[in-house]
PDB file of N, CA and C in Angstrom:
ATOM      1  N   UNK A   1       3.769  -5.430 -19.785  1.00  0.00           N
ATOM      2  CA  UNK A   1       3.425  -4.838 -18.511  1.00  0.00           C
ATOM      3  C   UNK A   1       2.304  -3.824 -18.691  1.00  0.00           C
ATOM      4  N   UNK A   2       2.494  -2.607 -19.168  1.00  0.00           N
ATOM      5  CA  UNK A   2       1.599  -1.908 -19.066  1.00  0.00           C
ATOM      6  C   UNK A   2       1.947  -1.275 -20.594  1.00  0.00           C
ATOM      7  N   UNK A   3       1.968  -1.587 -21.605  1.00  0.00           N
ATOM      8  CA  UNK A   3       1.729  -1.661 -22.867  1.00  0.00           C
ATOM      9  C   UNK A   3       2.848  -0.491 -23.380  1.00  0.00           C
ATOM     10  N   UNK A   4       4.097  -0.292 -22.660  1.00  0.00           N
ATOM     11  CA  UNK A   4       5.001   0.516 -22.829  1.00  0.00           C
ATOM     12  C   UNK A   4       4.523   2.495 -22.377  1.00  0.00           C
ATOM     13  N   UNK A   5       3.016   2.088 -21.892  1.00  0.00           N
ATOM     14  CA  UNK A   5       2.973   3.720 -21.211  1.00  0.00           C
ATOM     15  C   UNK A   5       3.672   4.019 -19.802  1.00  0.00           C
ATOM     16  N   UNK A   6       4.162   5.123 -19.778  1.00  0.00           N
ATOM     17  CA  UNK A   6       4.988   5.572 -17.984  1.00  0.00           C
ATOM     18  C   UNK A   6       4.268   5.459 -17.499  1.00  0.00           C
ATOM     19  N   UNK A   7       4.645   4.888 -16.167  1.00  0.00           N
ATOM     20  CA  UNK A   7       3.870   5.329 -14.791  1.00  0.00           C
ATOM     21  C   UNK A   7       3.761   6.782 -14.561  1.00  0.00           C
ATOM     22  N   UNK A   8       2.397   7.210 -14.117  1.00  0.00           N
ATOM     23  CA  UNK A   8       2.307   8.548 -13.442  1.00  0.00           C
ATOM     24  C   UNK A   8       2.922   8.505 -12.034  1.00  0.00           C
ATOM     25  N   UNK A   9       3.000   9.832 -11.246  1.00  0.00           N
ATOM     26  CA  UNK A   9       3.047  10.001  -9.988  1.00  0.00           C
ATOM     27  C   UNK A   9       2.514   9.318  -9.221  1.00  0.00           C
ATOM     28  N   UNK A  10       0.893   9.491  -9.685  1.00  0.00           N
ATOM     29  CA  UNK A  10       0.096   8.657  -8.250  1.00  0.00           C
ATOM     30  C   UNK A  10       0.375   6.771  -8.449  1.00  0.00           C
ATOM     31  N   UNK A  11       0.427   6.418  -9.704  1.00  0.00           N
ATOM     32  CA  UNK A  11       0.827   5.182  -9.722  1.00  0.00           C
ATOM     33  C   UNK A  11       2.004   4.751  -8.685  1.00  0.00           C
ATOM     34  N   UNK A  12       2.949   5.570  -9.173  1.00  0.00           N
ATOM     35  CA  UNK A  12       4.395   5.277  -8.716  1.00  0.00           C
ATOM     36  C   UNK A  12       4.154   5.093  -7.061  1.00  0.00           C
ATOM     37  N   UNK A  13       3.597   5.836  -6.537  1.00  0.00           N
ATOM     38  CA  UNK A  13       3.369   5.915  -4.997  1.00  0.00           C
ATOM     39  C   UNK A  13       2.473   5.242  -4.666  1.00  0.00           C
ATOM     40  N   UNK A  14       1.209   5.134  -5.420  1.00  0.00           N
ATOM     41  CA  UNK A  14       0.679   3.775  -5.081  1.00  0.00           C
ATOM     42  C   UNK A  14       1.522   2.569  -5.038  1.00  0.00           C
ATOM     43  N   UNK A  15       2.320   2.386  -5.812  1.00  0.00           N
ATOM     44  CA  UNK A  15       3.178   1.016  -5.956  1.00  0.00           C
ATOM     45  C   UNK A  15       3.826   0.745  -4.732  1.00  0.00           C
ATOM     46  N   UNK A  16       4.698   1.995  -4.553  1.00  0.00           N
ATOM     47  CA  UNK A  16       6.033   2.245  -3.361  1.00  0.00           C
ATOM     48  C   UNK A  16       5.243   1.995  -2.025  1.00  0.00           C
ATOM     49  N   UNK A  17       4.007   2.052  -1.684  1.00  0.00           N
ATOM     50  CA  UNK A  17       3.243   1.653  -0.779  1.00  0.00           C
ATOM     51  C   UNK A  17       2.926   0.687  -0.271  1.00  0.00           C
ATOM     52  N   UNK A  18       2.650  -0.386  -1.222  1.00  0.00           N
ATOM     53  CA  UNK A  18       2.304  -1.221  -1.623  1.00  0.00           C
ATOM     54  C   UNK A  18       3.731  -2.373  -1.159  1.00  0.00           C
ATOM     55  N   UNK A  19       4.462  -2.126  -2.035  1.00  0.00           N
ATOM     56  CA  UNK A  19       6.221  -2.214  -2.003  1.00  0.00           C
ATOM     57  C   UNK A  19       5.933  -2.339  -0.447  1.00  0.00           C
ATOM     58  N   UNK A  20       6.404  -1.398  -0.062  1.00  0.00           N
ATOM     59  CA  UNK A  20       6.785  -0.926   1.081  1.00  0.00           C
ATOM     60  C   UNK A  20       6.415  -1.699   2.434  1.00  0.00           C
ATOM     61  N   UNK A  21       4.400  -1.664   2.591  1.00  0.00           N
ATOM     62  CA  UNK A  21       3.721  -2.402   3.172  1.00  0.00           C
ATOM     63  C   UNK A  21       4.256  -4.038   3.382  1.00  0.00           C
ATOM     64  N   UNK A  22       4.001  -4.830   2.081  1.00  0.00           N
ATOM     65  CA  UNK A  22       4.772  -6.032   1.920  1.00  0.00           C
ATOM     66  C   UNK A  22       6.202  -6.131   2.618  1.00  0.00           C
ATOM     67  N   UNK A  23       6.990  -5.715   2.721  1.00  0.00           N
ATOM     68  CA  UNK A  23       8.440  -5.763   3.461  1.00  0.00           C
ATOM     69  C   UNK A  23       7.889  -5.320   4.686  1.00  0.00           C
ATOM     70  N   UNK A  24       7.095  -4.498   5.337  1.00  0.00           N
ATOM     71  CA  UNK A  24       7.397  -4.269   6.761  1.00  0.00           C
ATOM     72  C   UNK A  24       6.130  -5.472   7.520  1.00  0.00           C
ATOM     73  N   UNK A  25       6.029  -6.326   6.542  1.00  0.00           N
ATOM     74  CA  UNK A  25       5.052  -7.284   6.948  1.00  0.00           C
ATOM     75  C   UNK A  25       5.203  -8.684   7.056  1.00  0.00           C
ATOM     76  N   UNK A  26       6.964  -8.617   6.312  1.00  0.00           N
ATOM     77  CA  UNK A  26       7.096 -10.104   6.331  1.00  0.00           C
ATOM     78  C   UNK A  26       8.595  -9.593   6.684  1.00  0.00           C
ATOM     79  N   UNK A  27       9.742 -11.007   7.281  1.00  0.00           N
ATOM     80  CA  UNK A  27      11.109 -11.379   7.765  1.00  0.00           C
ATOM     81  C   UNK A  27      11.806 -10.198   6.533  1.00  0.00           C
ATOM     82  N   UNK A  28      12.587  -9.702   7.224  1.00  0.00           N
ATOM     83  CA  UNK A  28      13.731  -9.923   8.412  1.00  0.00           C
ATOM     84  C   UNK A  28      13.007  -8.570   9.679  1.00  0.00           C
ATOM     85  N   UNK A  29      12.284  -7.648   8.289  1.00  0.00           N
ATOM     86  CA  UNK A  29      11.822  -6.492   9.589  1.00  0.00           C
ATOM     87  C   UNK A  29      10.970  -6.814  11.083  1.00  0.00           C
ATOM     88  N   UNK A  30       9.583  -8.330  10.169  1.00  0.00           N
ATOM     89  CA  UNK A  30       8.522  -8.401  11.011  1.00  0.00           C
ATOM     90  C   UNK A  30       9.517  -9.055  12.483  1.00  0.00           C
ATOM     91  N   UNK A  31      10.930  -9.597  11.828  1.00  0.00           N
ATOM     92  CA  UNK A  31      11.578 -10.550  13.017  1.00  0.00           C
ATOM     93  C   UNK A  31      11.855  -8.961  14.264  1.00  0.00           C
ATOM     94  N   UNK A  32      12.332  -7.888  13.489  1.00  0.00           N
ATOM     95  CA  UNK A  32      13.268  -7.231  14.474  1.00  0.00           C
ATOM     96  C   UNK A  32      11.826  -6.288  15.589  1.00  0.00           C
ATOM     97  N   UNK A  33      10.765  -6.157  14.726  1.00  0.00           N
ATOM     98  CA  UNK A  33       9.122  -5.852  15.264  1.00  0.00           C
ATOM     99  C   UNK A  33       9.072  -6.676  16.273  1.00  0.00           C
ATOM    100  N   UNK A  34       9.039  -8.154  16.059  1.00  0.00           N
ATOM    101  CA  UNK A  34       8.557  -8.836  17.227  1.00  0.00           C
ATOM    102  C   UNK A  34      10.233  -9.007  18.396  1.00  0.00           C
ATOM    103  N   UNK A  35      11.453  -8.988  17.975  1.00  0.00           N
ATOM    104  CA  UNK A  35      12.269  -8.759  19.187  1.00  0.00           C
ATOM    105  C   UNK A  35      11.180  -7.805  20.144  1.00  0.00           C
ATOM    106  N   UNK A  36      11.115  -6.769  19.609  1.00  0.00           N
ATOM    107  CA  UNK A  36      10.884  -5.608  20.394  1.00  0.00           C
ATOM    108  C   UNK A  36       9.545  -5.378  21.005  1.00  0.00           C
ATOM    109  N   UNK A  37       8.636  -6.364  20.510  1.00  0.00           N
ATOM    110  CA  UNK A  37       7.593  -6.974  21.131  1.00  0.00           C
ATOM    111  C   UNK A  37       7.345  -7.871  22.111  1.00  0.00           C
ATOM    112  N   UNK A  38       8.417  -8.834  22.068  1.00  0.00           N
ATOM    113  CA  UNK A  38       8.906  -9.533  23.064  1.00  0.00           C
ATOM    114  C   UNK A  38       8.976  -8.643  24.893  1.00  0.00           C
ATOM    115  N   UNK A  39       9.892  -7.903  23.971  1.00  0.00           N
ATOM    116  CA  UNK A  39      10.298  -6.780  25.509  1.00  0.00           C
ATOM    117  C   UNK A  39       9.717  -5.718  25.905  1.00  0.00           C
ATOM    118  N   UNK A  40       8.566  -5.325  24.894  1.00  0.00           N
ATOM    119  CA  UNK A  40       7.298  -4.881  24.959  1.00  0.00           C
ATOM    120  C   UNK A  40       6.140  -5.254  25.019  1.00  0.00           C
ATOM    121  N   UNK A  41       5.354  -5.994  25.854  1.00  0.00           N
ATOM    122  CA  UNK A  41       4.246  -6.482  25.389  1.00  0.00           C
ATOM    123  C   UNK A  41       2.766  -5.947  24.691  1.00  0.00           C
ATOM    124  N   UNK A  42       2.883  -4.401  25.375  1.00  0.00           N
ATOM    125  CA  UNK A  42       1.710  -3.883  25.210  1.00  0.00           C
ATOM    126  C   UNK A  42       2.231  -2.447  24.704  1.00  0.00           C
ATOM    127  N   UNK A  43       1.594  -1.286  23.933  1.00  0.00           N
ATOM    128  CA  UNK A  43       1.679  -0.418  23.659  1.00  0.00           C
ATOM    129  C   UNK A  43       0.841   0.274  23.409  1.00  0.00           C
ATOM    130  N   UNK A  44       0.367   1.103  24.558  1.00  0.00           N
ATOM    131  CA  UNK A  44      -0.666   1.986  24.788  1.00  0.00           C
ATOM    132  C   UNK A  44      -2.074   1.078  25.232  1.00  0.00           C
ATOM    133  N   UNK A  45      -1.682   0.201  25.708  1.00  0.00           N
ATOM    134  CA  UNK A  45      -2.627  -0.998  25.975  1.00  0.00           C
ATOM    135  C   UNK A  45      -3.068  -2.179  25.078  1.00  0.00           C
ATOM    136  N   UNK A  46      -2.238  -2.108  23.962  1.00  0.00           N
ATOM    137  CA  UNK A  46      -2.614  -2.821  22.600  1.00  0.00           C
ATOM    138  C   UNK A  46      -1.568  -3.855  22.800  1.00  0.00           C
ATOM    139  N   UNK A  47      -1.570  -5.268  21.699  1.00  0.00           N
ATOM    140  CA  UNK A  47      -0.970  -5.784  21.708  1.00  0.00           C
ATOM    141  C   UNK A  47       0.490  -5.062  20.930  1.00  0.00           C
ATOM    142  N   UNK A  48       1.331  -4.965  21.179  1.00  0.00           N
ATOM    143  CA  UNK A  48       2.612  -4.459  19.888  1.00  0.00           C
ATOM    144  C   UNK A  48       2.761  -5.088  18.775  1.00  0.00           C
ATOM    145  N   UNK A  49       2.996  -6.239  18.782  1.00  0.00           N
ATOM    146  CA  UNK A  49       2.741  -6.798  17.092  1.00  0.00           C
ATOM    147  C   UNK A  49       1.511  -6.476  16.271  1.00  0.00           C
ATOM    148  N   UNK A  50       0.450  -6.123  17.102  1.00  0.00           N
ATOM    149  CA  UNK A  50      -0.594  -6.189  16.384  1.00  0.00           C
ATOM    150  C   UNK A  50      -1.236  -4.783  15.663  1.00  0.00           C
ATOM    151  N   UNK A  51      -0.585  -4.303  16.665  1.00  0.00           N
ATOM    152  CA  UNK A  51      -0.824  -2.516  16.412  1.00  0.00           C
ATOM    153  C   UNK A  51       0.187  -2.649  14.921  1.00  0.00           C
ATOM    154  N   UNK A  52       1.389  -3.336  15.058  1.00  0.00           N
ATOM    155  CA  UNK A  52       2.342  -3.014  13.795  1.00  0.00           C
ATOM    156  C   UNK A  52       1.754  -3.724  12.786  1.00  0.00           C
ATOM    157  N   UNK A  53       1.122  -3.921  12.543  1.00  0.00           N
ATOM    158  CA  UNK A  53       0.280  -5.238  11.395  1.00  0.00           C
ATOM    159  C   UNK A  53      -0.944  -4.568  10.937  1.00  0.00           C
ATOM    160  N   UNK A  54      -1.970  -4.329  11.787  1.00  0.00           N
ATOM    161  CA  UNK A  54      -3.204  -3.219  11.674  1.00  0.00           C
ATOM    162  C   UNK A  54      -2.313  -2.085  10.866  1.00  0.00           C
ATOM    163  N   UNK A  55      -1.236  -1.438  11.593  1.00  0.00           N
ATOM    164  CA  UNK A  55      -1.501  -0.056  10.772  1.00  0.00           C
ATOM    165  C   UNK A  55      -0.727  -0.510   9.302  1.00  0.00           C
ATOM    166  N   UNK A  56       0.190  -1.490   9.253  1.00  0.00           N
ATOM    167  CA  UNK A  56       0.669  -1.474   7.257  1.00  0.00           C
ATOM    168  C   UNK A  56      -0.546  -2.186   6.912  1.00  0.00           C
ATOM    169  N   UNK A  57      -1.378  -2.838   7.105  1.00  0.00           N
ATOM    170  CA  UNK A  57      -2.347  -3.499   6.664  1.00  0.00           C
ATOM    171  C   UNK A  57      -3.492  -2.355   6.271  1.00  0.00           C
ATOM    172  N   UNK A  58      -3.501  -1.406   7.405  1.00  0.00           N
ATOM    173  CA  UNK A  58      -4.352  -0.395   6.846  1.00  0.00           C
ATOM    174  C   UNK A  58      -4.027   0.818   6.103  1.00  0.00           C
ATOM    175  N   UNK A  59      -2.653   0.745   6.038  1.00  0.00           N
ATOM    176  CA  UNK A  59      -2.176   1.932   5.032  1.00  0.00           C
ATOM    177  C   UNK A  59      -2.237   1.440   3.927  1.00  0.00           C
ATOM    178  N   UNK A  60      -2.533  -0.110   3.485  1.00  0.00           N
ATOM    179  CA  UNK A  60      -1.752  -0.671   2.237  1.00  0.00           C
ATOM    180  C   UNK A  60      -3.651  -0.284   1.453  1.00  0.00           C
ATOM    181  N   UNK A  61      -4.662  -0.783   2.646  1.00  0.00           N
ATOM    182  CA  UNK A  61      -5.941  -0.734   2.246  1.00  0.00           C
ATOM    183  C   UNK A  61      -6.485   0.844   1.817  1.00  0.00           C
ATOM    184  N   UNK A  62      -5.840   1.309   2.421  1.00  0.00           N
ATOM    185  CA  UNK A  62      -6.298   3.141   2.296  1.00  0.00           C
ATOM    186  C   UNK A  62      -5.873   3.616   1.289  1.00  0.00           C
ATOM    187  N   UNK A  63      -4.304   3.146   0.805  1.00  0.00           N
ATOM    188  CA  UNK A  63      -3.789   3.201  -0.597  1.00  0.00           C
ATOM    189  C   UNK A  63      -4.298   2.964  -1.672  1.00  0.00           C
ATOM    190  N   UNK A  64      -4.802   1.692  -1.886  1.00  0.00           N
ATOM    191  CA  UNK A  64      -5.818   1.261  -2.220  1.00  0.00           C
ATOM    192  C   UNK A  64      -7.445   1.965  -3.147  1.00  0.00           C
ATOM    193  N   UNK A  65      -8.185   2.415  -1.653  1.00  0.00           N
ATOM    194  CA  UNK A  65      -9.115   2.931  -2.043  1.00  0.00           C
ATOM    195  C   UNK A  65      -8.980   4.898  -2.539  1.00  0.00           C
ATOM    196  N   UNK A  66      -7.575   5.069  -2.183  1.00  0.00           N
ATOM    197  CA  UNK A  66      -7.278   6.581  -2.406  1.00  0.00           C
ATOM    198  C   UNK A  66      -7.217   6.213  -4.135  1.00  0.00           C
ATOM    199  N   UNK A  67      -6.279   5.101  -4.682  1.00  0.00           N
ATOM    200  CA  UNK A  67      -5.487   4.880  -5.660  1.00  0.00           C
ATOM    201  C   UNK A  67      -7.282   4.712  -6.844  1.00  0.00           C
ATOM    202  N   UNK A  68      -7.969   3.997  -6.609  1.00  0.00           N
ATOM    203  CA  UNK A  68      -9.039   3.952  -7.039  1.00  0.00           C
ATOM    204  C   UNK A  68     -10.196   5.232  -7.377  1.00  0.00           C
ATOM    205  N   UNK A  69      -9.597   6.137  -6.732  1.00  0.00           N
ATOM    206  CA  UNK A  69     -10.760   7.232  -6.913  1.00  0.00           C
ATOM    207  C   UNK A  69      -9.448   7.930  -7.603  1.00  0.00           C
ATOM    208  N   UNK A  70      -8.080   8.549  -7.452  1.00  0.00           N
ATOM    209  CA  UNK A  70      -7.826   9.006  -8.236  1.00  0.00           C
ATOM    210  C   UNK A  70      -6.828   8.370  -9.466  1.00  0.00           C
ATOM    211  N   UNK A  71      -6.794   7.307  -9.516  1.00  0.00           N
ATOM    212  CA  UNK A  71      -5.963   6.984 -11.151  1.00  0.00           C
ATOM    213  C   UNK A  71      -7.062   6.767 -11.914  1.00  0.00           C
ATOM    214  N   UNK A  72      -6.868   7.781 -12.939  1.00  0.00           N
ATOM    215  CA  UNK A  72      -7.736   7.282 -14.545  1.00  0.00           C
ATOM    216  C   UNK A  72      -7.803   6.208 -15.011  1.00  0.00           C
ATOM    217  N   UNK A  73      -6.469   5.132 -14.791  1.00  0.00           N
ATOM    218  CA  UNK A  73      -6.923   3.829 -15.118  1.00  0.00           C
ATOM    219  C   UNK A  73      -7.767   2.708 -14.306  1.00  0.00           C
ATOM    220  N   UNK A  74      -8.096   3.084 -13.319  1.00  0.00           N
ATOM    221  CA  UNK A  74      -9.232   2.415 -12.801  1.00  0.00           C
ATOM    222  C   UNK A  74     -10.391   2.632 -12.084  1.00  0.00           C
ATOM    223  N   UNK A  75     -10.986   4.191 -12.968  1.00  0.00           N
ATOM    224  CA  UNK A  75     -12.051   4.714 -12.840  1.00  0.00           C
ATOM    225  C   UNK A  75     -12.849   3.316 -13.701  1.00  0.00           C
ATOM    226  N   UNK A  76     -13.986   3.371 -13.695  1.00  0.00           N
ATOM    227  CA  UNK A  76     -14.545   2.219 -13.851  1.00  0.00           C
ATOM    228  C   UNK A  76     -15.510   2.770 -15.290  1.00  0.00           C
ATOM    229  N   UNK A  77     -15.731   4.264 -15.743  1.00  0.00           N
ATOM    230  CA  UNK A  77     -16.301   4.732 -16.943  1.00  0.00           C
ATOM    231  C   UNK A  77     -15.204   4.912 -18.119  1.00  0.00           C
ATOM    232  N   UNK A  78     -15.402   4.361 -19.382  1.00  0.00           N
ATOM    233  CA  UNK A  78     -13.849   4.496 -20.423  1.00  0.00           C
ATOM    234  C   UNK A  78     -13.797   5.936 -20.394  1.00  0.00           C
ATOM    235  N   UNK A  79     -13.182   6.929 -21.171  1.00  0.00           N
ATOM    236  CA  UNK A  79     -12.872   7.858 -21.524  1.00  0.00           C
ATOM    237  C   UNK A  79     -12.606   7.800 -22.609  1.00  0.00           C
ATOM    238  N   UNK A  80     -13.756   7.807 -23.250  1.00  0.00           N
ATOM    239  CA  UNK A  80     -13.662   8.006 -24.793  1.00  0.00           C
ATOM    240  C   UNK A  80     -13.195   9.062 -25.564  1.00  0.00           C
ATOM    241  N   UNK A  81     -12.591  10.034 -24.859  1.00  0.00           N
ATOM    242  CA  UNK A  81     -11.961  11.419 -25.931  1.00  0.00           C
ATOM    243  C   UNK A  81     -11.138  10.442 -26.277  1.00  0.00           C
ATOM    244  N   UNK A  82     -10.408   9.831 -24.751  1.00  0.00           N
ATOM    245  CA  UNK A  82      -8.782   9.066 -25.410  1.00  0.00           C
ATOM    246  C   UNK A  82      -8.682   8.379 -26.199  1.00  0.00           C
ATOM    247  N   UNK A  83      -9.789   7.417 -26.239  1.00  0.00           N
ATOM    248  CA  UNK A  83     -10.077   6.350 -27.451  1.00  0.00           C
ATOM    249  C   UNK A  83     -10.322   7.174 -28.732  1.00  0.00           C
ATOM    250  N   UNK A  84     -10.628   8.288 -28.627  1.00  0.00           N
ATOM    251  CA  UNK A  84     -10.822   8.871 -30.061  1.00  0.00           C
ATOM    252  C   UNK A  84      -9.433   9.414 -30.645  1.00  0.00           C
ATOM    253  N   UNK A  85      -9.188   9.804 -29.550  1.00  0.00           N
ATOM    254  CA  UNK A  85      -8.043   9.976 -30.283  1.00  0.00           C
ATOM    255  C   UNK A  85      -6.629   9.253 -30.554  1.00  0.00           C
ATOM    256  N   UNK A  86      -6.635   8.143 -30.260  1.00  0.00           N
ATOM    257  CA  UNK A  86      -5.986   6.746 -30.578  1.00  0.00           C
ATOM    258  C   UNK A  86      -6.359   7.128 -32.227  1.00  0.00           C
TER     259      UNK A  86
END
């Protein structure tokens, strides 16, 4: 997996996001979303399913680009102290 090093913090919550996103995007939740879409059609003038899809879709993407600027492992320059000191 990841060569027996811990996950940090920001990993971990990047993951749980991630996690998280995926389940509120697919059955049994997306089923109990669209009941309530059914008997809602619109919300705030939007479609309701769609508003619920846009926003985990865009939290999962924002995660994402947050997770990229701050985890060290996928800054895109090595960090050669660490390698030195391997």
């Amino acid at each position: 997996m990841n060569g027996g090093r811990i996950m940090k913090k920001s990993e971990k919550i990047f993951a749980a996001i991630c996690i998280i996103g995926l389940l509120m995007v697919n059955p049994p939740i997306l089923n109990v979303v669209n009941s309530y879409a059914k008997a809602n059609p619109l919300t705030a003038g939007w479609p309701t399913l769609w508003i619920w899809l846009e926003f985990w879709y865009t939290a999962v993407i924002a995660s994402f680009l947050i997770a990229v600027v701050k985890i060290k492992n996928w800054q895109k320059e090595p960090n050669f102290k660490e390698v030195k000191d391997k």
